[in-house]
N, C-alpha and C. Protein backbone atom coordinates (compact mmCIF):
# COMPACT_ATOMS: atom_id res chain seq x y z
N UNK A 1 0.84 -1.17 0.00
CA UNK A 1 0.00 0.00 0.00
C UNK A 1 0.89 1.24 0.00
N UNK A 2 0.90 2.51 -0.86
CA UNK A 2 1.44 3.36 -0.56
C UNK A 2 0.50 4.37 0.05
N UNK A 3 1.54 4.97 0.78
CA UNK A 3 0.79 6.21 2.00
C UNK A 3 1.54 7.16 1.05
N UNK A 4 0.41 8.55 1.28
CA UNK A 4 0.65 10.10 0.89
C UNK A 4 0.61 10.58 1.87
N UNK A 5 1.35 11.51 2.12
CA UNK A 5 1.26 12.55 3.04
C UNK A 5 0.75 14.36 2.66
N UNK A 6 -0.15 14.16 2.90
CA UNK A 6 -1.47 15.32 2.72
C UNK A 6 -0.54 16.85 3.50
N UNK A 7 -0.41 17.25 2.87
CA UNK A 7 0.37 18.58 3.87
C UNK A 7 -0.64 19.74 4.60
N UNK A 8 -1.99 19.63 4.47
CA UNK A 8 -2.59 20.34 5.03
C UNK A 8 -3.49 19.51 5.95
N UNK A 9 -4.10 18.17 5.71
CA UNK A 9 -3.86 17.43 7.14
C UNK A 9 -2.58 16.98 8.02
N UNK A 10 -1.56 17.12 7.44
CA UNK A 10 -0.37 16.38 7.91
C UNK A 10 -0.28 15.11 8.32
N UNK A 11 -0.66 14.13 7.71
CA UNK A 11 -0.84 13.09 7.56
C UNK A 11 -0.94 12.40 6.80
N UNK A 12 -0.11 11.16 6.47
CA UNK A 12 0.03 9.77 5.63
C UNK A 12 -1.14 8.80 5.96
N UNK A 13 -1.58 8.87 4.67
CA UNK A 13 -2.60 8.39 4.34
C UNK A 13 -2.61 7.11 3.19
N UNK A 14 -3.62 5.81 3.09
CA UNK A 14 -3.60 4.88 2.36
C UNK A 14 -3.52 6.15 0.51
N UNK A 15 -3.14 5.53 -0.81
CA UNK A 15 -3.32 6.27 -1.56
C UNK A 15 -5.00 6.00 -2.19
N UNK A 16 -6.03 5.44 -1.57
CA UNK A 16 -7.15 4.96 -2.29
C UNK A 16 -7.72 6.55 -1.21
N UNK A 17 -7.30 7.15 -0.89
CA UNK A 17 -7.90 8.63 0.02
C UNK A 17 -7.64 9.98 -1.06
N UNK A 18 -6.94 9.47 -2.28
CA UNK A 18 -6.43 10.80 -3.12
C UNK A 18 -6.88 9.92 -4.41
N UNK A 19 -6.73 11.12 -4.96
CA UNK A 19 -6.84 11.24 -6.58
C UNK A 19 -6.07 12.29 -7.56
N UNK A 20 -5.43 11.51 -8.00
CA UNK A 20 -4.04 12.28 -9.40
C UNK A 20 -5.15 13.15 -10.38
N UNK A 21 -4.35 14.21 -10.11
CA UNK A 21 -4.62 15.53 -10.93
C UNK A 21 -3.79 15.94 -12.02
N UNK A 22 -3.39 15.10 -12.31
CA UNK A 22 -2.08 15.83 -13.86
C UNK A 22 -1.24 16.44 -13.12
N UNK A 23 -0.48 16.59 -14.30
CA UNK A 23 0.78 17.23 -13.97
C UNK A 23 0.72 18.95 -13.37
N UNK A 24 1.80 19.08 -12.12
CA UNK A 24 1.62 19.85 -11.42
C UNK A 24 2.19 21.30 -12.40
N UNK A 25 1.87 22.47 -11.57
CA UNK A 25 2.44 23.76 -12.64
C UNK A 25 2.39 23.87 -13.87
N UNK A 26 1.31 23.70 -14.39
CA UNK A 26 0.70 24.07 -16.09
C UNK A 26 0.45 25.27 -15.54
N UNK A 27 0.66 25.86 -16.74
CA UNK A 27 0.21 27.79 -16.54
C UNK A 27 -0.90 27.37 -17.32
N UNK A 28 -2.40 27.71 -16.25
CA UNK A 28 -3.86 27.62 -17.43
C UNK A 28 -4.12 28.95 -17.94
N UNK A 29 -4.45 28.79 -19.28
CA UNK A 29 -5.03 29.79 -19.81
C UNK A 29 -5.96 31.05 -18.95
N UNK A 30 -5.64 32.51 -18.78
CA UNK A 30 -6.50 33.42 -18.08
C UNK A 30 -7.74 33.30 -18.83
N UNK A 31 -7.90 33.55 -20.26
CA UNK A 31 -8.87 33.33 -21.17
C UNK A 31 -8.80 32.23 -21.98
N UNK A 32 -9.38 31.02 -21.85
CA UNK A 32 -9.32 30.06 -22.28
C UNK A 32 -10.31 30.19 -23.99
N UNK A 33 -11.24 30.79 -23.98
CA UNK A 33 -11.56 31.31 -24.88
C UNK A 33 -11.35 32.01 -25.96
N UNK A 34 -9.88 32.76 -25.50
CA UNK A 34 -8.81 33.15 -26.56
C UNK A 34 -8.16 32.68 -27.05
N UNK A 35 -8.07 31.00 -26.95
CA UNK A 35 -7.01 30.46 -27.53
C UNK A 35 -7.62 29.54 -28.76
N UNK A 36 -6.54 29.46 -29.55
CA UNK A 36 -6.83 29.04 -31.17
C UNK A 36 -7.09 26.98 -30.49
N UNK A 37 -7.36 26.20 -31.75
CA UNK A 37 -7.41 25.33 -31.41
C UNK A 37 -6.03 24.78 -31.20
N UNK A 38 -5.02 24.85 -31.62
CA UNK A 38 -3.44 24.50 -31.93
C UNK A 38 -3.09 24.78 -30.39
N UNK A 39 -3.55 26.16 -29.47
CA UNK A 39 -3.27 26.36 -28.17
C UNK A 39 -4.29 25.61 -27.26
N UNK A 40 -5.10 25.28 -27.68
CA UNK A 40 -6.05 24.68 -26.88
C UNK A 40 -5.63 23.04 -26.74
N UNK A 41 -5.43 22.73 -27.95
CA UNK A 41 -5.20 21.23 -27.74
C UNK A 41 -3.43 21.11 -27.17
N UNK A 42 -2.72 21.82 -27.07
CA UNK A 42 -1.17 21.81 -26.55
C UNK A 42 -1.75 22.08 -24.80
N UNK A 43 -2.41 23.09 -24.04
CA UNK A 43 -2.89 23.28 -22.54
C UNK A 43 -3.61 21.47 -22.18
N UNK A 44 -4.41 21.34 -23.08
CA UNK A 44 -5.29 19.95 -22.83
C UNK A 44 -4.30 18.68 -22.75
N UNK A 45 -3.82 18.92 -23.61
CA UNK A 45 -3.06 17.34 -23.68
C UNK A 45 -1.58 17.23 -23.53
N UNK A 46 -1.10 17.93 -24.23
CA UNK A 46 0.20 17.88 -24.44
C UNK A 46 0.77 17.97 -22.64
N UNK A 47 1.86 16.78 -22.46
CA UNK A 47 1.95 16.81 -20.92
C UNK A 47 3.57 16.29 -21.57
N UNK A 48 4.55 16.45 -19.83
CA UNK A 48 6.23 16.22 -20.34
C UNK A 48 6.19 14.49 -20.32
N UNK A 49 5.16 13.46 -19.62
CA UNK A 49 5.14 12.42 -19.58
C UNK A 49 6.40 11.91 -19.11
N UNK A 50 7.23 12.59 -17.85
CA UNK A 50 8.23 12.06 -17.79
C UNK A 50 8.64 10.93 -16.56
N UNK A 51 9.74 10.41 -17.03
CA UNK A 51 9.95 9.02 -16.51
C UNK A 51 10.91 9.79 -15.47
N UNK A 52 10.86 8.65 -14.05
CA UNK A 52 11.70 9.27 -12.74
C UNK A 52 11.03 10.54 -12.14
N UNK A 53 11.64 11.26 -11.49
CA UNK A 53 10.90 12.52 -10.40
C UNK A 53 9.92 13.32 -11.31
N UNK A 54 8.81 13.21 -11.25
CA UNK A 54 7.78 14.00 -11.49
C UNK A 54 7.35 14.73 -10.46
N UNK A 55 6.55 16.34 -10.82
CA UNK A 55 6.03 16.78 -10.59
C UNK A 55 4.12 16.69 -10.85
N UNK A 56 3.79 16.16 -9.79
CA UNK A 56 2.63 15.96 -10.04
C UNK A 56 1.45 16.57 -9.00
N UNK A 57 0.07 17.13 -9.17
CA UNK A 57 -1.01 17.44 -8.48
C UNK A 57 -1.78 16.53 -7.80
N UNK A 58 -2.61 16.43 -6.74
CA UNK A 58 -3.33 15.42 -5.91
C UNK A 58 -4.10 15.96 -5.44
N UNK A 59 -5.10 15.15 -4.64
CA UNK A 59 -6.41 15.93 -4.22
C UNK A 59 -6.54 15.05 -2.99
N UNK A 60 -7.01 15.40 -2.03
CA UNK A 60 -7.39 14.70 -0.75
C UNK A 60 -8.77 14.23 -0.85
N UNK A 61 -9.38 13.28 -1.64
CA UNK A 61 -10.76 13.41 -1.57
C UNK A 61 -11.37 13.58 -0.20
N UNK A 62 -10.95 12.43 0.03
CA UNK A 62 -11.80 11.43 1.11
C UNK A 62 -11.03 11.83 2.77
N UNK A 63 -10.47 13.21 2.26
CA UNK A 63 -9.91 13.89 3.61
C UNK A 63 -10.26 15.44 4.09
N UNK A 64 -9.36 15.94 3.68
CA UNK A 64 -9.85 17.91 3.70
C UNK A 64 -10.19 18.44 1.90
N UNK A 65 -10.25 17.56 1.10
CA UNK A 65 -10.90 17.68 -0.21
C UNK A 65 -9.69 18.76 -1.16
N UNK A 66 -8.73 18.92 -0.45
CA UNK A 66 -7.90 20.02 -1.08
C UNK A 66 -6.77 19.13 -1.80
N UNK A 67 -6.58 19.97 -3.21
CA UNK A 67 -5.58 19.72 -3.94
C UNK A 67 -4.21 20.24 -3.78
N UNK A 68 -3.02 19.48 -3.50
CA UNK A 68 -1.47 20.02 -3.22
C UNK A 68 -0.62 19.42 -4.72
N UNK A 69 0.53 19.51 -4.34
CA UNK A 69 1.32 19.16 -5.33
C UNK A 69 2.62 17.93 -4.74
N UNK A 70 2.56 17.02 -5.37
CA UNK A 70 3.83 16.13 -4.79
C UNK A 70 4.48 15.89 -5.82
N UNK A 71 5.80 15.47 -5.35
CA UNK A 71 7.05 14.95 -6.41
C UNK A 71 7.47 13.28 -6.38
N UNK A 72 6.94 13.15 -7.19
CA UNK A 72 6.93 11.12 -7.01
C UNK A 72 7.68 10.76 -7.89
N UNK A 73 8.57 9.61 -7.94
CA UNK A 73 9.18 9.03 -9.31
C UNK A 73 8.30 7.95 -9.77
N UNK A 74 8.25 8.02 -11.21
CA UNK A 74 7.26 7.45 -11.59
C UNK A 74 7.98 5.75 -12.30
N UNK A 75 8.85 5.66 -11.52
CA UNK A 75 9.55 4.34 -11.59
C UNK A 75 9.31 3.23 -11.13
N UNK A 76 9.69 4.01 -9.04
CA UNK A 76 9.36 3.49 -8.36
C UNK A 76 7.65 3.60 -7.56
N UNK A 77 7.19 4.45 -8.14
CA UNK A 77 6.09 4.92 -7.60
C UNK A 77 5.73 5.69 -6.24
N UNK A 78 7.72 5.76 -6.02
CA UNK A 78 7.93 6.35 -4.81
C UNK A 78 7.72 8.13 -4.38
N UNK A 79 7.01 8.54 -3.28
CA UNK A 79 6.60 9.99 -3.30
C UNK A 79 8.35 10.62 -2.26
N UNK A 80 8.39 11.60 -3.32
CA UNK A 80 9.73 12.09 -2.56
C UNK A 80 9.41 13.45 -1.22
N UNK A 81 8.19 13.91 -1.75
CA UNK A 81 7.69 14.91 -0.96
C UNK A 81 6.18 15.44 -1.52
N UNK A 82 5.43 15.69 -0.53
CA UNK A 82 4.40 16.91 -0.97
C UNK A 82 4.79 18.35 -0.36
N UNK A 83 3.67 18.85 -0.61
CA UNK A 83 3.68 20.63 -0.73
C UNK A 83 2.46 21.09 -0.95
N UNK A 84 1.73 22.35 -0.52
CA UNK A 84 0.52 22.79 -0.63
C UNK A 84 0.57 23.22 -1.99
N UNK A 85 -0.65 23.49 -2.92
CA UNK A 85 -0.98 24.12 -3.98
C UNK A 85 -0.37 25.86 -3.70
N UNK A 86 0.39 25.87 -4.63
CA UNK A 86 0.81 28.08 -4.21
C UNK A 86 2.02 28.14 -4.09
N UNK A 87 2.62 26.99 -3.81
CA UNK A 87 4.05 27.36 -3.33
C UNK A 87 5.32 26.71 -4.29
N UNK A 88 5.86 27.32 -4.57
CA UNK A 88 7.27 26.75 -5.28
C UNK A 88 7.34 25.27 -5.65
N UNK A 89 7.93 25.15 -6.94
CA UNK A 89 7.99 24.11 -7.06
C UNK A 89 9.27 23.43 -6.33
N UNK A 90 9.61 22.18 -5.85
CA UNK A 90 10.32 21.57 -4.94
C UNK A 90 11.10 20.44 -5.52
């Protein structure tokens, strides 16, 4: 079982308590409506898909419901750290 550690409960938790949000620090569109389809489909899909330390988003469902950001390798499936949503990437 892997445990997350939620930084605004502070607590490690089973991972069936969260849910993966894509990749962390996409700049979203202010006006999403301004963008051509060529920019629209690069924000939507286009992701770095990368192998080893990722930067990735999470959500606490089934806890304080808030989304943070953690750094996991996507090798080992191992989480190197979380961090609240707002703050620097790590």
């Amino acid at each position: 079982m892997i445990l997350i550690h939620c930084p605004y409960c502070d607590e490690r938790r089973p991972e069936l308590e969260f849910a993966y949000g894509g990749e962390a620090h996409i700049a979203r569109p202010v006006q999403p409506a301004d963008l051509n389809d060529q920019q629209w489909e690069g924000y939507l899909f286009i992701r770095s898909n990368t192998k080893g330390r990722h930067h990735e988003r999470w959500r606490h469902v089934h806890g304080c419901g808030r989304f943070f950001n953690a750094v996991r390798d996507t090798v080992t499936d191992k989480f190197e750290t979380t961090y609240k949503a707002g703050e620097p990437r790590k």
